[in-house]
C-alpha atoms as a PDB file:
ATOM      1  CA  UNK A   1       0.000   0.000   0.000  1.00  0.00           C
ATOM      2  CA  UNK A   2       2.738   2.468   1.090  1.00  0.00           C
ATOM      3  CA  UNK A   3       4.409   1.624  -2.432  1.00  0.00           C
ATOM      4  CA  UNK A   4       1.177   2.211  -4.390  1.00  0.00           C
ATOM      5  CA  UNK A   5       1.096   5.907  -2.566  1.00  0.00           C
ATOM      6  CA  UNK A   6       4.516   6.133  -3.268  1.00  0.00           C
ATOM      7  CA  UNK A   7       4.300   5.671  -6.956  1.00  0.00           C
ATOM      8  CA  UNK A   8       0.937   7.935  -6.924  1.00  0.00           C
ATOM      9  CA  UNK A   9       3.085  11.154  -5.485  1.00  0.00           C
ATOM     10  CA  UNK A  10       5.606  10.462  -7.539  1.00  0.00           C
ATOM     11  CA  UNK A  11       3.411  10.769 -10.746  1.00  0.00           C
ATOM     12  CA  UNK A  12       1.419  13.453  -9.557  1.00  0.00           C
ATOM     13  CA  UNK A  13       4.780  15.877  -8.585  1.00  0.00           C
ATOM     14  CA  UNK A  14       6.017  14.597 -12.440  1.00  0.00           C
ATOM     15  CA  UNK A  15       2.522  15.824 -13.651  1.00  0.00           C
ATOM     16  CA  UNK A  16       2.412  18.609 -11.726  1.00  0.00           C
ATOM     17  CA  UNK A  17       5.990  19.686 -12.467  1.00  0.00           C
ATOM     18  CA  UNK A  18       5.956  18.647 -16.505  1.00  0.00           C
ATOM     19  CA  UNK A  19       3.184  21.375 -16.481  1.00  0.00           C
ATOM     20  CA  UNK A  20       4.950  24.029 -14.737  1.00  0.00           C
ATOM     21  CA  UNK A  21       7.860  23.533 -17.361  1.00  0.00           C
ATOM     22  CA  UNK A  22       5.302  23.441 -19.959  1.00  0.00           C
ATOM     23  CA  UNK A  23       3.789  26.647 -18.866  1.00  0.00           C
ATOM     24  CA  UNK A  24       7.444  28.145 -18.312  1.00  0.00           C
ATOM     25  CA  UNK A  25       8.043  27.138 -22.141  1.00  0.00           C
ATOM     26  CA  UNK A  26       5.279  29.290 -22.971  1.00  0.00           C
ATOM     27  CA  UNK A  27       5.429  31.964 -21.753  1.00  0.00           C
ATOM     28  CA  UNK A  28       9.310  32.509 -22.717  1.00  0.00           C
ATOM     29  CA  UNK A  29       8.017  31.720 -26.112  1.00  0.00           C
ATOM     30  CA  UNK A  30       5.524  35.021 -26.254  1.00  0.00           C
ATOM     31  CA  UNK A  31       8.148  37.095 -24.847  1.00  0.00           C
ATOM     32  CA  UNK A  32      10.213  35.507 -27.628  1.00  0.00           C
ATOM     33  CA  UNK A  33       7.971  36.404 -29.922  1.00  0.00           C
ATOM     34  CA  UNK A  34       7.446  39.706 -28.627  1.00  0.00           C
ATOM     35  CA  UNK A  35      10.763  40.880 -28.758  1.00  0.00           C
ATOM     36  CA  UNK A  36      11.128  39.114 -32.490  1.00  0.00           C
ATOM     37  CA  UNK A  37       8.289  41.497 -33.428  1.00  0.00           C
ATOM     38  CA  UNK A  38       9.554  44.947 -32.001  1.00  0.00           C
ATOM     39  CA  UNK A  39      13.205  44.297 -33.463  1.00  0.00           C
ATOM     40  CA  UNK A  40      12.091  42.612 -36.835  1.00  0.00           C
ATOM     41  CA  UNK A  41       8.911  45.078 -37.498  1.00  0.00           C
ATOM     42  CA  UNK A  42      11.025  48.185 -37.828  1.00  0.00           C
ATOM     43  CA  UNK A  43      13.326  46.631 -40.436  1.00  0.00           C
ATOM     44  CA  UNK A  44       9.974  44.846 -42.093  1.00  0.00           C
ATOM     45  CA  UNK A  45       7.960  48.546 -42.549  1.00  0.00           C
ATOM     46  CA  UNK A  46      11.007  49.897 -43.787  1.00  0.00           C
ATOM     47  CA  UNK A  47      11.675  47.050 -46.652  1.00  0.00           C
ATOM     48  CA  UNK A  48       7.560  47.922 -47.135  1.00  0.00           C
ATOM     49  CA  UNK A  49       7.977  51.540 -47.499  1.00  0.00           C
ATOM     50  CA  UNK A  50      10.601  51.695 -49.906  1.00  0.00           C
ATOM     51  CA  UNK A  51       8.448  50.144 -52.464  1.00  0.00           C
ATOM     52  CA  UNK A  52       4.880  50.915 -51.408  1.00  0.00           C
ATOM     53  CA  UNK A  53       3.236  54.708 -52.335  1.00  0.00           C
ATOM     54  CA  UNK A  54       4.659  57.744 -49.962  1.00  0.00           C
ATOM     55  CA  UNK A  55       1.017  59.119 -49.572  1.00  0.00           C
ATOM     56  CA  UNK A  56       0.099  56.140 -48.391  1.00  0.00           C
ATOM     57  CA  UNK A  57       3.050  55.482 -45.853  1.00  0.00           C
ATOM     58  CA  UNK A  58       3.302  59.103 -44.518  1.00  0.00           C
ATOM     59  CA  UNK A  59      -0.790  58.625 -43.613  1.00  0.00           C
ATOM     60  CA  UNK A  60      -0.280  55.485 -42.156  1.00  0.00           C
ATOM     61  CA  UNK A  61      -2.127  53.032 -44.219  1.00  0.00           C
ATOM     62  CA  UNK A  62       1.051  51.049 -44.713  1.00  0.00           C
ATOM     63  CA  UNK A  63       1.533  48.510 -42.055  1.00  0.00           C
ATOM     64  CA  UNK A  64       1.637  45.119 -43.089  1.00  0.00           C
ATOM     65  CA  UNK A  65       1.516  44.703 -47.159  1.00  0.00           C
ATOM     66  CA  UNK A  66       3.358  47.340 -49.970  1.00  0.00           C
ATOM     67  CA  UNK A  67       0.628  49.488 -51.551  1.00  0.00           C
ATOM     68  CA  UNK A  68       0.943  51.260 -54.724  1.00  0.00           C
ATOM     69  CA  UNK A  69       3.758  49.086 -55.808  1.00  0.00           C
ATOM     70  CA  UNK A  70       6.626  51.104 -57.081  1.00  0.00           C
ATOM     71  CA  UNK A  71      10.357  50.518 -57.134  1.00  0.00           C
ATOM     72  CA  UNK A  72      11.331  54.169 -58.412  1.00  0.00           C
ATOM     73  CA  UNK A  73      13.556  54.836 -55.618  1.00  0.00           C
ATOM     74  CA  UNK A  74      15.851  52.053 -56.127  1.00  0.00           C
ATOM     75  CA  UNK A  75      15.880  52.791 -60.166  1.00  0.00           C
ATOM     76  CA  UNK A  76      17.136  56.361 -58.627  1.00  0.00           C
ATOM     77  CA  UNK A  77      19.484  55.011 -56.534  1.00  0.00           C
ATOM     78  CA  UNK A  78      21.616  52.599 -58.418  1.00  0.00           C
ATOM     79  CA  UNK A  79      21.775  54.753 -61.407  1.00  0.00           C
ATOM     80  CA  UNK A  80      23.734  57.235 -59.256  1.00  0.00           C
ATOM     81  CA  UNK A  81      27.071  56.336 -60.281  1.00  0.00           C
ATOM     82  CA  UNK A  82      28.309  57.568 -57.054  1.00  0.00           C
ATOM     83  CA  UNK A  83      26.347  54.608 -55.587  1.00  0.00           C
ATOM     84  CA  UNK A  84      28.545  52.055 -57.280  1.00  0.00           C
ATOM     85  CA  UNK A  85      32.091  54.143 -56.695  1.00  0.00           C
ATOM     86  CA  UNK A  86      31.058  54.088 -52.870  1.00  0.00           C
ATOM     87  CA  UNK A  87      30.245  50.063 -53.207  1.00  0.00           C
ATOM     88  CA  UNK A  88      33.427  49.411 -54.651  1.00  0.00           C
ATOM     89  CA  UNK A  89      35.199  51.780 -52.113  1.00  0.00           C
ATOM     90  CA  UNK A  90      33.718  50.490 -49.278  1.00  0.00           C
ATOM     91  CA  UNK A  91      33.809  46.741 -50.143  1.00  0.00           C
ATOM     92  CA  UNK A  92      37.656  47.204 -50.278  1.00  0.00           C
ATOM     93  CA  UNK A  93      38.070  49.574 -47.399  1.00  0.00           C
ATOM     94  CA  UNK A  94      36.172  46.388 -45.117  1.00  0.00           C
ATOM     95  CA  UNK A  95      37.873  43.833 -46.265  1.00  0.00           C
ATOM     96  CA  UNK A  96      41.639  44.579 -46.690  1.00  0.00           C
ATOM     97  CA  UNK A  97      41.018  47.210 -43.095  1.00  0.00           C
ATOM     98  CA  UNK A  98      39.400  43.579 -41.207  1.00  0.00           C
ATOM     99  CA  UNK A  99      42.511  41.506 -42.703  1.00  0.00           C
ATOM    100  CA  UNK A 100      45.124  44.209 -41.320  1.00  0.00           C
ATOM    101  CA  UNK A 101      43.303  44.154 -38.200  1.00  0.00           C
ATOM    102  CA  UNK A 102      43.142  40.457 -37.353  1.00  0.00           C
ATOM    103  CA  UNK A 103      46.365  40.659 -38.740  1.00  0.00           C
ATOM    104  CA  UNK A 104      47.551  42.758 -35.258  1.00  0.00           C
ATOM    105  CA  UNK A 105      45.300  41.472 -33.346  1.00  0.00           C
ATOM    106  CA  UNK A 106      45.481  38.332 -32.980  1.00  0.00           C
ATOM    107  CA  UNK A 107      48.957  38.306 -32.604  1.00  0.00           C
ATOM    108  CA  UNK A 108      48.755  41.460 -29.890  1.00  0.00           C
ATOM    109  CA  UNK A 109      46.504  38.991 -28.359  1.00  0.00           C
ATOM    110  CA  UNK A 110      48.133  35.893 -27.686  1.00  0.00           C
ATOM    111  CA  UNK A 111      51.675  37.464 -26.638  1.00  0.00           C
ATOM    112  CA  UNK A 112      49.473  39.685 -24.105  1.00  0.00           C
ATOM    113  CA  UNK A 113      47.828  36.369 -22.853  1.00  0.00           C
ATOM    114  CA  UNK A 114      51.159  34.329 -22.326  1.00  0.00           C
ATOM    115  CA  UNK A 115      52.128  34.239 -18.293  1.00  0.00           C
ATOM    116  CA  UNK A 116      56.230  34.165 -19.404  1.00  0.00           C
ATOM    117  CA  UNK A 117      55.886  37.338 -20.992  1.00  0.00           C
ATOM    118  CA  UNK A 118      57.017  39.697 -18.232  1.00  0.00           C
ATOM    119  CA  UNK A 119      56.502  42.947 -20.051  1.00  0.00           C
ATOM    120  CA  UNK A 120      52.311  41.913 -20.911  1.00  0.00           C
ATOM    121  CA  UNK A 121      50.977  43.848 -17.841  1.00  0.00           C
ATOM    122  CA  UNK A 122      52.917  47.374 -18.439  1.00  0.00           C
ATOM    123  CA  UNK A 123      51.380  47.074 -22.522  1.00  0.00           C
ATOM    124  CA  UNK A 124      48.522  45.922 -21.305  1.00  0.00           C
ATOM    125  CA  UNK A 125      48.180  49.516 -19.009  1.00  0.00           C
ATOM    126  CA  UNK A 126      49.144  51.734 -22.046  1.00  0.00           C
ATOM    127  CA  UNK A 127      46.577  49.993 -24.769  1.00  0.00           C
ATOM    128  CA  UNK A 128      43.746  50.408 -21.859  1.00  0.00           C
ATOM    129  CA  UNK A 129      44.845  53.819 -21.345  1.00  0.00           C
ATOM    130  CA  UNK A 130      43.932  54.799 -25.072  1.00  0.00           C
ATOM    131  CA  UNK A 131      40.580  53.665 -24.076  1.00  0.00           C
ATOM    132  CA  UNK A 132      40.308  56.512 -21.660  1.00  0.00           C
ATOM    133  CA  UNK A 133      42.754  59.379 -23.299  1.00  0.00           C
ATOM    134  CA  UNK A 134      43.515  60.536 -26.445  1.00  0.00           C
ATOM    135  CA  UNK A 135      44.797  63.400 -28.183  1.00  0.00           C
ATOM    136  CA  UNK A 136      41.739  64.361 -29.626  1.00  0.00           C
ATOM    137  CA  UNK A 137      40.199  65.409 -33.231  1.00  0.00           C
ATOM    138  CA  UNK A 138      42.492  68.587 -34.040  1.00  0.00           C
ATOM    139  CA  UNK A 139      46.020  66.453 -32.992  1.00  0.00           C
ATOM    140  CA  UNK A 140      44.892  63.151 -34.642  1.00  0.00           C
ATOM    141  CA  UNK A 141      44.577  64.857 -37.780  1.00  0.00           C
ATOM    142  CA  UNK A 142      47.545  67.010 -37.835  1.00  0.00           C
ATOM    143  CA  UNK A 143      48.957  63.726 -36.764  1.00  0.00           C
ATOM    144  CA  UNK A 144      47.362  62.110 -39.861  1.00  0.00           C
ATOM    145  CA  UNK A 145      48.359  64.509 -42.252  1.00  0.00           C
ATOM    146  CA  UNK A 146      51.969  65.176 -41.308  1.00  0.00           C
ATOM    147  CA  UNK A 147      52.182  60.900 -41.893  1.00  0.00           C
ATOM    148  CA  UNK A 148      50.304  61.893 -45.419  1.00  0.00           C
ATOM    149  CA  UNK A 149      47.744  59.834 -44.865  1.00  0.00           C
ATOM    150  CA  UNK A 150      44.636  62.119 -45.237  1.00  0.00           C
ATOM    151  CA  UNK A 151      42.979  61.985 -48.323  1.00  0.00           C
ATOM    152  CA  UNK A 152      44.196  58.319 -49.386  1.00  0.00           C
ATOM    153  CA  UNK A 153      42.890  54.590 -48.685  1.00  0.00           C
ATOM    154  CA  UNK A 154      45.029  53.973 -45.980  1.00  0.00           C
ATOM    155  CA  UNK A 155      43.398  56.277 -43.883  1.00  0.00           C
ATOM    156  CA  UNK A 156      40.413  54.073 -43.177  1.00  0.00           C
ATOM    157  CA  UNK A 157      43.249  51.185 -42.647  1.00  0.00           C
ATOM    158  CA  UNK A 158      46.366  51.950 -40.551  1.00  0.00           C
ATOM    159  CA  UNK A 159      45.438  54.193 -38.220  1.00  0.00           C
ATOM    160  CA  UNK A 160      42.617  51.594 -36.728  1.00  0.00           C
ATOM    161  CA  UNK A 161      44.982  48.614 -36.430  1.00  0.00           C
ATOM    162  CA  UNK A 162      44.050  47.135 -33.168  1.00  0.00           C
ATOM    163  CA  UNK A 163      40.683  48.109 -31.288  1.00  0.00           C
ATOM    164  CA  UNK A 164      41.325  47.760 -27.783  1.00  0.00           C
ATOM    165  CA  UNK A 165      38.524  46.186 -26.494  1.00  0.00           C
ATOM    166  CA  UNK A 166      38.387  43.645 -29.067  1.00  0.00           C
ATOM    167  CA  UNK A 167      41.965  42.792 -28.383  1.00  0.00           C
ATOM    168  CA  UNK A 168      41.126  42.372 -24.724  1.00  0.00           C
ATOM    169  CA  UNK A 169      38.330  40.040 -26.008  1.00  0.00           C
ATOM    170  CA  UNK A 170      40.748  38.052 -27.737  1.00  0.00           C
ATOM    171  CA  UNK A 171      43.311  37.582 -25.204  1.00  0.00           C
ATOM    172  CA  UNK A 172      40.935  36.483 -22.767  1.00  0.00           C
ATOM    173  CA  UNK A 173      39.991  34.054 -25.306  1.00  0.00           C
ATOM    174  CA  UNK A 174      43.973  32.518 -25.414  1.00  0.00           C
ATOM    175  CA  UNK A 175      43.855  32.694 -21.641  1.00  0.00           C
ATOM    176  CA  UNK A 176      40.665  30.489 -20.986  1.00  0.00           C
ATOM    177  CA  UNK A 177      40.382  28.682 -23.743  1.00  0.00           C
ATOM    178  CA  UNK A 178      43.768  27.827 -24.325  1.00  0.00           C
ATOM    179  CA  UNK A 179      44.971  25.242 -21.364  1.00  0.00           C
ATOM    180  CA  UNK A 180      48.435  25.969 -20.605  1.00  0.00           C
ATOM    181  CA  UNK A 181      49.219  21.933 -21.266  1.00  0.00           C
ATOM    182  CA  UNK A 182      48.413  22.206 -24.337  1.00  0.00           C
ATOM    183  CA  UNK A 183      51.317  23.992 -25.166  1.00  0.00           C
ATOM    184  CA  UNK A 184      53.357  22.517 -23.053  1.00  0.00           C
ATOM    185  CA  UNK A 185      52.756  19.576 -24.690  1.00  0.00           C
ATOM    186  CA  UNK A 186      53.645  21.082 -28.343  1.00  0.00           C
ATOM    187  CA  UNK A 187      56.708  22.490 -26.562  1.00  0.00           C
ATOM    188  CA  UNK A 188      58.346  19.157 -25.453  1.00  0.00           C
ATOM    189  CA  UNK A 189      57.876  18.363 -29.402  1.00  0.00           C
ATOM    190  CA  UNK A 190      59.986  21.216 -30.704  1.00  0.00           C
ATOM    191  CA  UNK A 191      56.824  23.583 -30.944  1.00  0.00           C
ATOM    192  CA  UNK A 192      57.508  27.606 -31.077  1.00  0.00           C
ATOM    193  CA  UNK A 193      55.498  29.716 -30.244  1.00  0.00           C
ATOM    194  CA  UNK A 194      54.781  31.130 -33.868  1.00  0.00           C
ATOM    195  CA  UNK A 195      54.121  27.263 -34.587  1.00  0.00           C
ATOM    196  CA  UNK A 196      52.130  26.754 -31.946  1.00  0.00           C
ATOM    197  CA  UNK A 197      50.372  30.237 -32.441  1.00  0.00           C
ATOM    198  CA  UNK A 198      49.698  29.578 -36.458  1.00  0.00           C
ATOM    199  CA  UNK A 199      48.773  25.674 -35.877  1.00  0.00           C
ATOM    200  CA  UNK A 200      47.414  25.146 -32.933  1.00  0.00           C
ATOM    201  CA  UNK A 201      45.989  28.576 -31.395  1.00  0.00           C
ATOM    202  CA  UNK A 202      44.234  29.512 -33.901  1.00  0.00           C
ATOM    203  CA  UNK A 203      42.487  26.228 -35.449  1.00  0.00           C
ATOM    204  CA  UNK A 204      40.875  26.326 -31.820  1.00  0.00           C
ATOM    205  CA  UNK A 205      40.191  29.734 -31.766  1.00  0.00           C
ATOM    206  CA  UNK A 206      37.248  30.236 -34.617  1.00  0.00           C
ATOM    207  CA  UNK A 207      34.771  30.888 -32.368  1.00  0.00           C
ATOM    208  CA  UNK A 208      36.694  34.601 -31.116  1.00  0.00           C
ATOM    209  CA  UNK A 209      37.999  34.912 -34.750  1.00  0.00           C
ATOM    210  CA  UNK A 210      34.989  35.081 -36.581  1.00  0.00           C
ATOM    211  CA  UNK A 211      33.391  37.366 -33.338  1.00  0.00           C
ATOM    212  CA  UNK A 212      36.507  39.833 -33.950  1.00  0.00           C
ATOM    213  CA  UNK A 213      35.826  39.915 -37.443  1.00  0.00           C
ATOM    214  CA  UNK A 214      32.271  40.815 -37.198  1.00  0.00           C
ATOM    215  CA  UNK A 215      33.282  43.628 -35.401  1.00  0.00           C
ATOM    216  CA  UNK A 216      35.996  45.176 -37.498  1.00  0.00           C
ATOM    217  CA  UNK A 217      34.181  44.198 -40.178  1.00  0.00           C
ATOM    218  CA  UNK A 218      30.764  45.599 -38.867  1.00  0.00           C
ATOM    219  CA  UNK A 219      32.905  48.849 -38.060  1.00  0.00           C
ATOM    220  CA  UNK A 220      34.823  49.332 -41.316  1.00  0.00           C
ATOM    221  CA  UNK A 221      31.832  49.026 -43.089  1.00  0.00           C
ATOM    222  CA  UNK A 222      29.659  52.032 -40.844  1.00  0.00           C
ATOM    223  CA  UNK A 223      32.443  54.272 -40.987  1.00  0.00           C
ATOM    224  CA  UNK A 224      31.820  57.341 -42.308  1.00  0.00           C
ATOM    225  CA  UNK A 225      33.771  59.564 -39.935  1.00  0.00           C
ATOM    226  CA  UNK A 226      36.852  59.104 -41.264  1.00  0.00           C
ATOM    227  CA  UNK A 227      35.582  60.214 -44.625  1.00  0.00           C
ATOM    228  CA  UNK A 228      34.246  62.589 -43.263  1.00  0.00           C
ATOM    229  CA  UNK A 229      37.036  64.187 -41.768  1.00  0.00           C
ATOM    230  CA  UNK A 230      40.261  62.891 -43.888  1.00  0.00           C
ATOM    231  CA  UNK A 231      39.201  62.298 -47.497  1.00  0.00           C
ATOM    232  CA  UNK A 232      38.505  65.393 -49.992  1.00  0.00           C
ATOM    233  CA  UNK A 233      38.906  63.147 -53.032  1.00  0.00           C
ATOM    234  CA  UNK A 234      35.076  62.195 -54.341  1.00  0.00           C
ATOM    235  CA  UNK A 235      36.764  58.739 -55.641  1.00  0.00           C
ATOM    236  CA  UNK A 236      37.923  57.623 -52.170  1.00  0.00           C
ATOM    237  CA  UNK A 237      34.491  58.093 -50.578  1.00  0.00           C
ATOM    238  CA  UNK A 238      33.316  55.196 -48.844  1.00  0.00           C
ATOM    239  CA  UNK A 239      29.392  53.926 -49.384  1.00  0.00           C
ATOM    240  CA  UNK A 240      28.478  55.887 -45.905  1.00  0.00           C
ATOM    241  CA  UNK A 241      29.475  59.167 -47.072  1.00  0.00           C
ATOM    242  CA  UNK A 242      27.714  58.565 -50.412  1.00  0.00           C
ATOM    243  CA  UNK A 243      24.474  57.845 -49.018  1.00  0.00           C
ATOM    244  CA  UNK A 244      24.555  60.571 -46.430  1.00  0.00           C
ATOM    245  CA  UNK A 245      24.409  63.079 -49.212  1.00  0.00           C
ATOM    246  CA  UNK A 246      21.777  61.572 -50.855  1.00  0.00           C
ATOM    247  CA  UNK A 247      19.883  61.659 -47.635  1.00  0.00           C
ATOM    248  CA  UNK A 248      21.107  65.171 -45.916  1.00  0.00           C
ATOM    249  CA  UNK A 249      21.477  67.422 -49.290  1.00  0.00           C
ATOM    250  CA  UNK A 250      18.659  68.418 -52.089  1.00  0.00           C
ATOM    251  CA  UNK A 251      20.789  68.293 -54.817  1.00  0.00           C
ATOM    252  CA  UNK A 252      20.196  64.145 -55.843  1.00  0.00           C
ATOM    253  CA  UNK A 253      16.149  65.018 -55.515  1.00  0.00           C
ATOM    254  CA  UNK A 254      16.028  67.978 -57.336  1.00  0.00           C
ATOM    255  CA  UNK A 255      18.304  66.200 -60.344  1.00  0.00           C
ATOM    256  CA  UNK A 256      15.887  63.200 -60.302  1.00  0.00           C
ATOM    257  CA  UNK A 257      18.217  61.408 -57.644  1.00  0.00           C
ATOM    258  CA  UNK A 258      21.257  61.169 -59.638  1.00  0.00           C
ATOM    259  CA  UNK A 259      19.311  60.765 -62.864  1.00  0.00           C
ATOM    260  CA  UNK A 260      20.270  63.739 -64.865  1.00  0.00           C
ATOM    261  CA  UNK A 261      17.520  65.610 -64.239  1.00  0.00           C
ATOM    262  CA  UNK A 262      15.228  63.356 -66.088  1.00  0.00           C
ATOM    263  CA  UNK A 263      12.773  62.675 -63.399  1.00  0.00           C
ATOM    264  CA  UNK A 264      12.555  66.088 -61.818  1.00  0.00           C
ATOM    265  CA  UNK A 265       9.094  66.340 -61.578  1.00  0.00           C
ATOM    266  CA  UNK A 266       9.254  62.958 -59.486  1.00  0.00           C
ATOM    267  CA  UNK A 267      11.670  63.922 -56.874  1.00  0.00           C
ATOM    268  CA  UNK A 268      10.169  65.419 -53.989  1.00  0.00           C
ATOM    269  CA  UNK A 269       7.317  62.286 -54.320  1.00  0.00           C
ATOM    270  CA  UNK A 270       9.560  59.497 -54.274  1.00  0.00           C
ATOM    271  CA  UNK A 271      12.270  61.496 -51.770  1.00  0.00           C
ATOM    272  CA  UNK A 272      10.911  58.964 -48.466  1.00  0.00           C
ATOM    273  CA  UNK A 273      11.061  56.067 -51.040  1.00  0.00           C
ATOM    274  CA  UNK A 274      15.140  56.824 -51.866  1.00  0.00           C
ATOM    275  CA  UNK A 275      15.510  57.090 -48.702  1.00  0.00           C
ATOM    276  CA  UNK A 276      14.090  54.062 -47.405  1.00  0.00           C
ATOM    277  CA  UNK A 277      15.875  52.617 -50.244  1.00  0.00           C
ATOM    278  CA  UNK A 278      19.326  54.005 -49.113  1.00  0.00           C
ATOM    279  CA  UNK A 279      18.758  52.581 -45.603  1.00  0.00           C
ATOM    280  CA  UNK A 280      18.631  48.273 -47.198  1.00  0.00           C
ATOM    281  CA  UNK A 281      20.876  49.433 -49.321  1.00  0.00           C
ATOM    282  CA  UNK A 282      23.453  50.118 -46.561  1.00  0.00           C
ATOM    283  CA  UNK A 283      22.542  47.343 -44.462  1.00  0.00           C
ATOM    284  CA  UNK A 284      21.346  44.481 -46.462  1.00  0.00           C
ATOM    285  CA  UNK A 285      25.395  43.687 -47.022  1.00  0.00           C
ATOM    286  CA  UNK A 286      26.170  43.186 -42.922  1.00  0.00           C
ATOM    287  CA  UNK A 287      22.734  41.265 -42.961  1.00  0.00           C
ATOM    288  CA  UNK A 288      23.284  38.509 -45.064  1.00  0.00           C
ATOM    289  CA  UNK A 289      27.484  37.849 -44.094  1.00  0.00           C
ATOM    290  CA  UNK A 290      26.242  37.199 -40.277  1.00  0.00           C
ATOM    291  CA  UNK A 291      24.231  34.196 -40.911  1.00  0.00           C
ATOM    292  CA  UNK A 292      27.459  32.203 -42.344  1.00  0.00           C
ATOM    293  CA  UNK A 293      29.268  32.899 -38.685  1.00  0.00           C
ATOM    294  CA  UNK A 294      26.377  32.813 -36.234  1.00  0.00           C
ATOM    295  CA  UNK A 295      26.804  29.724 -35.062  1.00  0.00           C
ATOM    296  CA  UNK A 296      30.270  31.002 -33.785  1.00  0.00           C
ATOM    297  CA  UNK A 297      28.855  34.366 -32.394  1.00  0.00           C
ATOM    298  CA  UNK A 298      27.518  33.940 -29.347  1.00  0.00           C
ATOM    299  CA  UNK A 299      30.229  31.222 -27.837  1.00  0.00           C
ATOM    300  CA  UNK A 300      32.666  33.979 -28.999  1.00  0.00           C
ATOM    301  CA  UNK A 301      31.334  36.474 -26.930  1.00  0.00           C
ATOM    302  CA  UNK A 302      30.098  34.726 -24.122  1.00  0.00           C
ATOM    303  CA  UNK A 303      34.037  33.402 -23.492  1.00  0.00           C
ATOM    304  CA  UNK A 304      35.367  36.396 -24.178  1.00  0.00           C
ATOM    305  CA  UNK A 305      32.735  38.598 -21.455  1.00  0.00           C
ATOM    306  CA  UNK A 306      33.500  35.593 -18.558  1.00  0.00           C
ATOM    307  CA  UNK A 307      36.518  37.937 -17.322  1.00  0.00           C
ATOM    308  CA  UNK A 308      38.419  40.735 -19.018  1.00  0.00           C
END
């Protein structure tokens, strides 16, 4: 009898607890949801709006579906040449800049996170103190030009080597990640540290790598403050630059948006629609790299934020 009461608790706790859980799955499911909608929405009314009638967006009767189907603005924008100079600019400015910087960084990283390297505390101080001081705007570029960088590609390159705080990222990467048998191990079979850096390090370390990359790549590609600042040349501008004139001046609208004047008449109409255009046009590139490294993101960053 006692083991008949036994085995009817026991089944009524499971029941009882297998519907707490279940309830518990649901309701982190709507919030879920809920935050799925208020991030994705935004992003989903602006892909609506660039193609849907500007009478009917700026009243509000565009919310879920395009109306008055029109892909004007992006006809504007792409036959702006200076789109397609800025593409080209950019595209090259992100990916040789993100090669130099894993380039340094990686490297900065690992020495920094070795325990026989007796000098890695006193660097460490003076890269953490560039987090907190700097010259500022007027000395950097005096600075810039007197090394004749302004107004050439390497501007957007050499100056922004190493980013601190994703070099502290990295290092504490190497330092928990890395045991410290593992290269003692390699040692005892003739392993240097650049061997053991280039072959074992960093085949283990594609989690932080492609995290570090996102970000320098995620940063080279937003920048528009350096072109804003150190390029004069309109052949150097980067994509940013580009499409903040389109959005900021009046000249592109009231020449048809880069058409030649051709479409005049058209301009102030279909001004929200380039716009809205411009924005997936600057964005739509980031979006669709990240899905190839996701499944590395988030065990990159949650190693690297476990201590600094």
């Amino acid at each position: 009898m006692e083991l008949l009461r036994g085995v009817a608790s026991s089944r009524i706790s499971r029941r009882s607890r297998s519907r707490g859980e279940w309830a518990f799955d649901i309701v982190i499911a709507v919030l879920c949801g809920l935050v799925f909608l208020i991030v994705a929405y935004p992003l989903y009314f602006v892909v609506i709006a660039s193609v849907s009638d500007q009478t009917l967006v700026s009243t509000g009767q565009v919310t879920l579906f395009p109306k008055g189907f029109s892909t004007f603005g992006f006809e504007q924008i792409f036959k702006d040449p200076r789109i397609w100079i800025g593409y080209r600019n950019t595209v090259m400015y992100t990916a040789l800049g993100t090669v130099v910087n894993l380039l340094f960084t990686l490297p900065a990283a690992y020495a920094l996170s070795r325990p026989e390297f007796r000098a890695r505390r006193a660097l460490m101080f003076m890269f953490v103190f560039t987090m907190f001081f700097n010259g500022g705007l007027i000395p950097t570029y005096l600075l810039m030009k007197s090394l004749h960088l302004t107004n050439t590609m390497w501007a957007f390159i050499l100056p922004f080597s190493v980013n601190v705080f994703n070099l502290i990222i990295t290092r504490t990467f190497f330092e928990s990640a890395l045991p410290k048998e593992l290269y003692e191990a390699a040692s005892m079979d003739g392993c240097s540290h650049f061997k053991y850096f280039s072959m074992v390090a960093l085949p283990l370390s594609k989690a932080v790598v492609s995290v570090i990359a996102l970000y320098y790549l995620v940063a080279h590609w937003n920048d528009f403050f350096t072109g804003l600042i150190y390029i004069r040349s309109n052949s150097l501008q980067p994509l940013q630059i580009v499409l903040r004139d389109i959005l900021i001046s009046n000249q592109v609208f009231s020449q048809g948006a880069g058409a030649g004047g051709n479409a005049g008449g058209y301009a102030q109409q279909y001004a929200d629609q380039v716009k809205y255009g411009v924005i997936i046009v600057s964005t739509l590139p980031i979006l669709l790299v990240y899905p190839f490294i996701q499944k590395y993101f988030e065990k990159g960053v949650m190693i690297g934020s476990v201590k600094g």
